[in-house]
PDB file of N, CA and C in Angstrom:
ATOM      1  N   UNK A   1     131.846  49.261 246.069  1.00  0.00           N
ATOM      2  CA  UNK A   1     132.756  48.186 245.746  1.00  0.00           C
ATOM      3  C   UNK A   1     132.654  47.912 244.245  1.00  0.00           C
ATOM      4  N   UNK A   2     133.907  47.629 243.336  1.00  0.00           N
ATOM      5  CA  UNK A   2     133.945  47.561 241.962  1.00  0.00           C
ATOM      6  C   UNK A   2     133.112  46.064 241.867  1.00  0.00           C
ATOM      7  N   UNK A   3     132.609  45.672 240.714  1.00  0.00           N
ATOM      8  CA  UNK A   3     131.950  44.483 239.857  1.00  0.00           C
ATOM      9  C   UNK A   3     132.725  43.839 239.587  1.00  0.00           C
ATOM     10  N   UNK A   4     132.208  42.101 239.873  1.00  0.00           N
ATOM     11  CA  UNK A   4     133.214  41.646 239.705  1.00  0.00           C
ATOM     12  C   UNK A   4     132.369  40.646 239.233  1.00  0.00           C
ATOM     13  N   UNK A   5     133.485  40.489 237.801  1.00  0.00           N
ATOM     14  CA  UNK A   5     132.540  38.988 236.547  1.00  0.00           C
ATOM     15  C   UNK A   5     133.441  37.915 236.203  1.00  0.00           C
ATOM     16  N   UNK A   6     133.183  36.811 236.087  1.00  0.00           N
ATOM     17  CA  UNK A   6     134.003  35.635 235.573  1.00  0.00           C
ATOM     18  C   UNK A   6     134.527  35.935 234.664  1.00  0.00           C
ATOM     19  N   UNK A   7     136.104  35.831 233.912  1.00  0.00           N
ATOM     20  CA  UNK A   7     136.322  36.003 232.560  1.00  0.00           C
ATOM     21  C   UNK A   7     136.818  37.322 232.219  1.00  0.00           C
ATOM     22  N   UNK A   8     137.578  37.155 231.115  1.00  0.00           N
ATOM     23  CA  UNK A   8     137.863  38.310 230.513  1.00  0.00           C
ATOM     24  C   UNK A   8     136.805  39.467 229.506  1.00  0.00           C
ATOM     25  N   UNK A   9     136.833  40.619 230.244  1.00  0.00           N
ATOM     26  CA  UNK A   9     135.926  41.833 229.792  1.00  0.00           C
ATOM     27  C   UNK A   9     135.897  41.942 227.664  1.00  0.00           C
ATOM     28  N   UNK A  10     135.064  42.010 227.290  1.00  0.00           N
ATOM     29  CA  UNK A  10     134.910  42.083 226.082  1.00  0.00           C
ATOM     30  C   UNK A  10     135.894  42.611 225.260  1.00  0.00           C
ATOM     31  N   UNK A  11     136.134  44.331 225.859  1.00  0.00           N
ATOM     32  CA  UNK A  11     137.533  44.681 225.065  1.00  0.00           C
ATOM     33  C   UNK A  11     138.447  44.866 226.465  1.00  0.00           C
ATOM     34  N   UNK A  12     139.475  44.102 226.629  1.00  0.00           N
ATOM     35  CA  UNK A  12     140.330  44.339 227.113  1.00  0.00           C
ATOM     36  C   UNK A  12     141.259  45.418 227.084  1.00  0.00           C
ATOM     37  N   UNK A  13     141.036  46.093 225.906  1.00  0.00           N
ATOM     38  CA  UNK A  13     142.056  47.491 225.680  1.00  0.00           C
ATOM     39  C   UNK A  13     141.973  48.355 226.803  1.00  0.00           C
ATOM     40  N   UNK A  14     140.417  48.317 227.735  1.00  0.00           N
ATOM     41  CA  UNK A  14     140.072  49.451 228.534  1.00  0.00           C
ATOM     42  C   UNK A  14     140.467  49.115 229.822  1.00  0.00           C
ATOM     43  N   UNK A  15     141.477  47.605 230.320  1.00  0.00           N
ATOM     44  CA  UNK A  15     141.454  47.574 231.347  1.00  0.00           C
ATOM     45  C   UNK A  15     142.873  46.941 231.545  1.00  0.00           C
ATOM     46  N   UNK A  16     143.329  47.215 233.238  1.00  0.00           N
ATOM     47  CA  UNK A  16     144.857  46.994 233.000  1.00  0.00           C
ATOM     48  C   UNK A  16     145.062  45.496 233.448  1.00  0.00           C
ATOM     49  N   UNK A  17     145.719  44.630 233.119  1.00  0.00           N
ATOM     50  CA  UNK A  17     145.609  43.430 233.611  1.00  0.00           C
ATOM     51  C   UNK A  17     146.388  43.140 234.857  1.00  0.00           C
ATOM     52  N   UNK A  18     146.318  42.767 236.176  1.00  0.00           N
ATOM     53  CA  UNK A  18     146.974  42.735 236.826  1.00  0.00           C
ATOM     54  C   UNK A  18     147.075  41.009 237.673  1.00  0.00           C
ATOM     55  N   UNK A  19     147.751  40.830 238.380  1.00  0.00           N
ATOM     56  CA  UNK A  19     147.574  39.196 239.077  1.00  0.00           C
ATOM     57  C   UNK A  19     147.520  39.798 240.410  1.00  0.00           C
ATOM     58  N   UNK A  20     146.690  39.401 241.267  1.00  0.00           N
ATOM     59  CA  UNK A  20     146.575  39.887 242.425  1.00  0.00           C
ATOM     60  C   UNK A  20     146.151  38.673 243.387  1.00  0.00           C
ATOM     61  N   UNK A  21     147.142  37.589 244.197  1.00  0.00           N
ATOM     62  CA  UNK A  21     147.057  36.755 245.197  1.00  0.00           C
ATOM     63  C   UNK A  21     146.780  35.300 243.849  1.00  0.00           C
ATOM     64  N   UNK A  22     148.031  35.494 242.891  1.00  0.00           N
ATOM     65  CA  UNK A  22     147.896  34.461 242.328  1.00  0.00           C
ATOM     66  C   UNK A  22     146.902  33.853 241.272  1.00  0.00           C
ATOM     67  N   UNK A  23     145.513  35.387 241.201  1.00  0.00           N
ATOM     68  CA  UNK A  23     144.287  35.812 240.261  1.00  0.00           C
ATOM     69  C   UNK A  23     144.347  36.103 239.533  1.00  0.00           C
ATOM     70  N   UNK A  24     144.366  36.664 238.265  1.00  0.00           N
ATOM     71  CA  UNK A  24     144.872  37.710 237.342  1.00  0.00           C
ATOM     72  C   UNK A  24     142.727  38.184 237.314  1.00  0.00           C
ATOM     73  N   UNK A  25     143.471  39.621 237.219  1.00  0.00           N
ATOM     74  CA  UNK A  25     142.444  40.682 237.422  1.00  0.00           C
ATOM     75  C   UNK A  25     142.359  41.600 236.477  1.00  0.00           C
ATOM     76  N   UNK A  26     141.084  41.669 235.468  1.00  0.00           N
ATOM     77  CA  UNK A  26     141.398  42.857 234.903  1.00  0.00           C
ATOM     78  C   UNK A  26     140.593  44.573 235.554  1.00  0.00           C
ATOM     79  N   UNK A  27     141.243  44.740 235.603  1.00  0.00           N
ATOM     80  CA  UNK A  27     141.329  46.450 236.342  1.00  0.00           C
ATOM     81  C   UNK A  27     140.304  48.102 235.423  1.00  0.00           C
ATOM     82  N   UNK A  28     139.801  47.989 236.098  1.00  0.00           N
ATOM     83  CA  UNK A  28     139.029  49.747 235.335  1.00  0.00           C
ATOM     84  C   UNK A  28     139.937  50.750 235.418  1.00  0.00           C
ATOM     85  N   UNK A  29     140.155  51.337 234.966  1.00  0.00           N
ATOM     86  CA  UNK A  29     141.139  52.538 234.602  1.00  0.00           C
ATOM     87  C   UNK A  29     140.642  53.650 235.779  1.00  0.00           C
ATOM     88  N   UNK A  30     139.355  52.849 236.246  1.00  0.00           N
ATOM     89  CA  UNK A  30     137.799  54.082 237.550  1.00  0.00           C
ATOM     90  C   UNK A  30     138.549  53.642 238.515  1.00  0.00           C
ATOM     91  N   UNK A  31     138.984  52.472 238.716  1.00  0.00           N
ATOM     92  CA  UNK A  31     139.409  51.560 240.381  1.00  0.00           C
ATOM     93  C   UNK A  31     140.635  52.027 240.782  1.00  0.00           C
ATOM     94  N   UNK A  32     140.607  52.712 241.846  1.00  0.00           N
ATOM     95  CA  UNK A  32     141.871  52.875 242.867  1.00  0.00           C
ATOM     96  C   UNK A  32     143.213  52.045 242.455  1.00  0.00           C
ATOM     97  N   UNK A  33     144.416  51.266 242.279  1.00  0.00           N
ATOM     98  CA  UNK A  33     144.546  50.596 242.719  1.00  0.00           C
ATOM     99  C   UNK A  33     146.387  50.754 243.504  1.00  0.00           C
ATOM    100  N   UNK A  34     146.561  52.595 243.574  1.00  0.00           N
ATOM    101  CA  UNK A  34     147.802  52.883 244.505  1.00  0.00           C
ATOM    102  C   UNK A  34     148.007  51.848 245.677  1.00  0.00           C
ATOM    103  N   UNK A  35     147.155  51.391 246.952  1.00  0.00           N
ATOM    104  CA  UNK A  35     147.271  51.048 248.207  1.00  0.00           C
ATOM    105  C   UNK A  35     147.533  49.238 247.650  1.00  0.00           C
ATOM    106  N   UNK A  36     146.935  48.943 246.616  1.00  0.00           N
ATOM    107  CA  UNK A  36     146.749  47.217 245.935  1.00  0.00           C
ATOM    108  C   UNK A  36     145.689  47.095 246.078  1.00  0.00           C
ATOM    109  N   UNK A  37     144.930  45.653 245.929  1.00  0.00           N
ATOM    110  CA  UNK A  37     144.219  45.303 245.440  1.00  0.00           C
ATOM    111  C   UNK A  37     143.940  43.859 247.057  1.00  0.00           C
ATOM    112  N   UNK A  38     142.245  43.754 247.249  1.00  0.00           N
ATOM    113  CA  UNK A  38     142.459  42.389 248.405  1.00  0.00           C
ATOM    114  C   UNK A  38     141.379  41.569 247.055  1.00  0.00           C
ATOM    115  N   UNK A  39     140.944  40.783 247.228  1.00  0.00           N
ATOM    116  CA  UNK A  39     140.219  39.572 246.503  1.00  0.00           C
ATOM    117  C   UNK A  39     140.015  38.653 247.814  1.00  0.00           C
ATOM    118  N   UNK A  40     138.754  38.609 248.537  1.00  0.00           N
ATOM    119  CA  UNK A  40     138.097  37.898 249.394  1.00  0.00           C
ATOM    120  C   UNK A  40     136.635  37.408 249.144  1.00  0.00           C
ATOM    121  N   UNK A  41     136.261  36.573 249.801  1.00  0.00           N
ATOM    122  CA  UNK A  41     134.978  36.246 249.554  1.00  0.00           C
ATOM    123  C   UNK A  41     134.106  36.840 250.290  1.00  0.00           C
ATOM    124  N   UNK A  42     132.612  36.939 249.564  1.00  0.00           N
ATOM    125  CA  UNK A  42     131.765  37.493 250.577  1.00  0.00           C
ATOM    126  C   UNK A  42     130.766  36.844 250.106  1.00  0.00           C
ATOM    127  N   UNK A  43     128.931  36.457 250.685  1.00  0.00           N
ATOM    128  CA  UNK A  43     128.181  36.037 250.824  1.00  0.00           C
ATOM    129  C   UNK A  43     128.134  35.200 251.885  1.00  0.00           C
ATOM    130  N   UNK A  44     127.518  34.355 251.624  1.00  0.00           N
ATOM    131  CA  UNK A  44     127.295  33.055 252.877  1.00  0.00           C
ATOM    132  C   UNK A  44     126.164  32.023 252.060  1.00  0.00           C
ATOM    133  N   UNK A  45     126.604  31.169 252.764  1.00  0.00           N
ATOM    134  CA  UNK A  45     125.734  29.905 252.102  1.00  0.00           C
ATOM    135  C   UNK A  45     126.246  29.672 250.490  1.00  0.00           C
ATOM    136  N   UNK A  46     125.210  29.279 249.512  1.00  0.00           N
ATOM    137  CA  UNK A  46     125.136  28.984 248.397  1.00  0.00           C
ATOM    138  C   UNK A  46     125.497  30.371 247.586  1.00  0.00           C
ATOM    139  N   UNK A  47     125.217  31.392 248.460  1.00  0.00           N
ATOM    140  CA  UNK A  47     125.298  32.912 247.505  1.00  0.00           C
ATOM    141  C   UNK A  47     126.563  32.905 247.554  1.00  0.00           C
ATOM    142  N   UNK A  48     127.777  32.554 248.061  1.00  0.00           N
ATOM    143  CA  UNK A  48     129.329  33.023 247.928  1.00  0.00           C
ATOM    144  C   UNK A  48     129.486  33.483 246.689  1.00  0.00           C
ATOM    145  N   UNK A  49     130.280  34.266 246.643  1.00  0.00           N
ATOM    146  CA  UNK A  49     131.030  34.716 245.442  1.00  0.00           C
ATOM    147  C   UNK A  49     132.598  35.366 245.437  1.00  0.00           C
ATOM    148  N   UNK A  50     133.243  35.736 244.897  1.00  0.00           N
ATOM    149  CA  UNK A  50     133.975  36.904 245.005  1.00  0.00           C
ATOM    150  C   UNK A  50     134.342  38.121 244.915  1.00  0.00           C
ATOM    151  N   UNK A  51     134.719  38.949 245.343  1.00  0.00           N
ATOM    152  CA  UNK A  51     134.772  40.237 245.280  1.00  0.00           C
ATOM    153  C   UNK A  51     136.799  41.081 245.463  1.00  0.00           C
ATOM    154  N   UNK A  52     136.372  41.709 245.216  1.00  0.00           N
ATOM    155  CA  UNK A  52     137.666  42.767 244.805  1.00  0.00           C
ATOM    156  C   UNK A  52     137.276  43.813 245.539  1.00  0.00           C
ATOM    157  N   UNK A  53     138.191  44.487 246.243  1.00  0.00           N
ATOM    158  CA  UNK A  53     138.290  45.754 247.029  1.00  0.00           C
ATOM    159  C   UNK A  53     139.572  46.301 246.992  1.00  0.00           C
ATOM    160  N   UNK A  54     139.648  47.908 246.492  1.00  0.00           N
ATOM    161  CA  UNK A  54     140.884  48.284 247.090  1.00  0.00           C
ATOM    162  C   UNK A  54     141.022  48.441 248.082  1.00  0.00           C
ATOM    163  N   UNK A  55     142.507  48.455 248.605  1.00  0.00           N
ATOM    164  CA  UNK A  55     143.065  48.530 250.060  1.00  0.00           C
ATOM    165  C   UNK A  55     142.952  50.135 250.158  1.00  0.00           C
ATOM    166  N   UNK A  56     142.649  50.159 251.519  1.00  0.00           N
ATOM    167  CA  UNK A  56     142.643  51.801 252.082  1.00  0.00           C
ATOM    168  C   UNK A  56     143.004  52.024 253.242  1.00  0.00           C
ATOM    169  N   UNK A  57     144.595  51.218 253.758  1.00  0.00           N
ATOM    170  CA  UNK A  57     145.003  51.807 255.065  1.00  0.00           C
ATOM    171  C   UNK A  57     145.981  52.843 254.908  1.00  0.00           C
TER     172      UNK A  57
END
């Protein structure tokens, strides 16, 4: 699963910007993103965070 950080990446030149469920996302040029893009949460408790997955149906 790709990394996922608060904020915009240092140089932005290397990544594509996209909005995905109303998010704006910046994208690795490495990450899939033909099928789109989901943005769900994962952890539990106090650890929640978010995460990014490409779609693969």
């Amino acid at each position: 699963m790709p990394a996922v950080y608060v904020g915009a990446p240092a140089d932005t030149n290397e990544y594509t910007l996209t909005e995905v469920d109303g998010v704006k996302v910046y994208i690795s040029p490495f990450v899939s993103t033909e099928k789109g893009l989901k943005i769900f949460l994962s952890g539990f408790g106090m650890f929640k965070g978010l995460a990014v997955a490409p779609l693969s149906y």
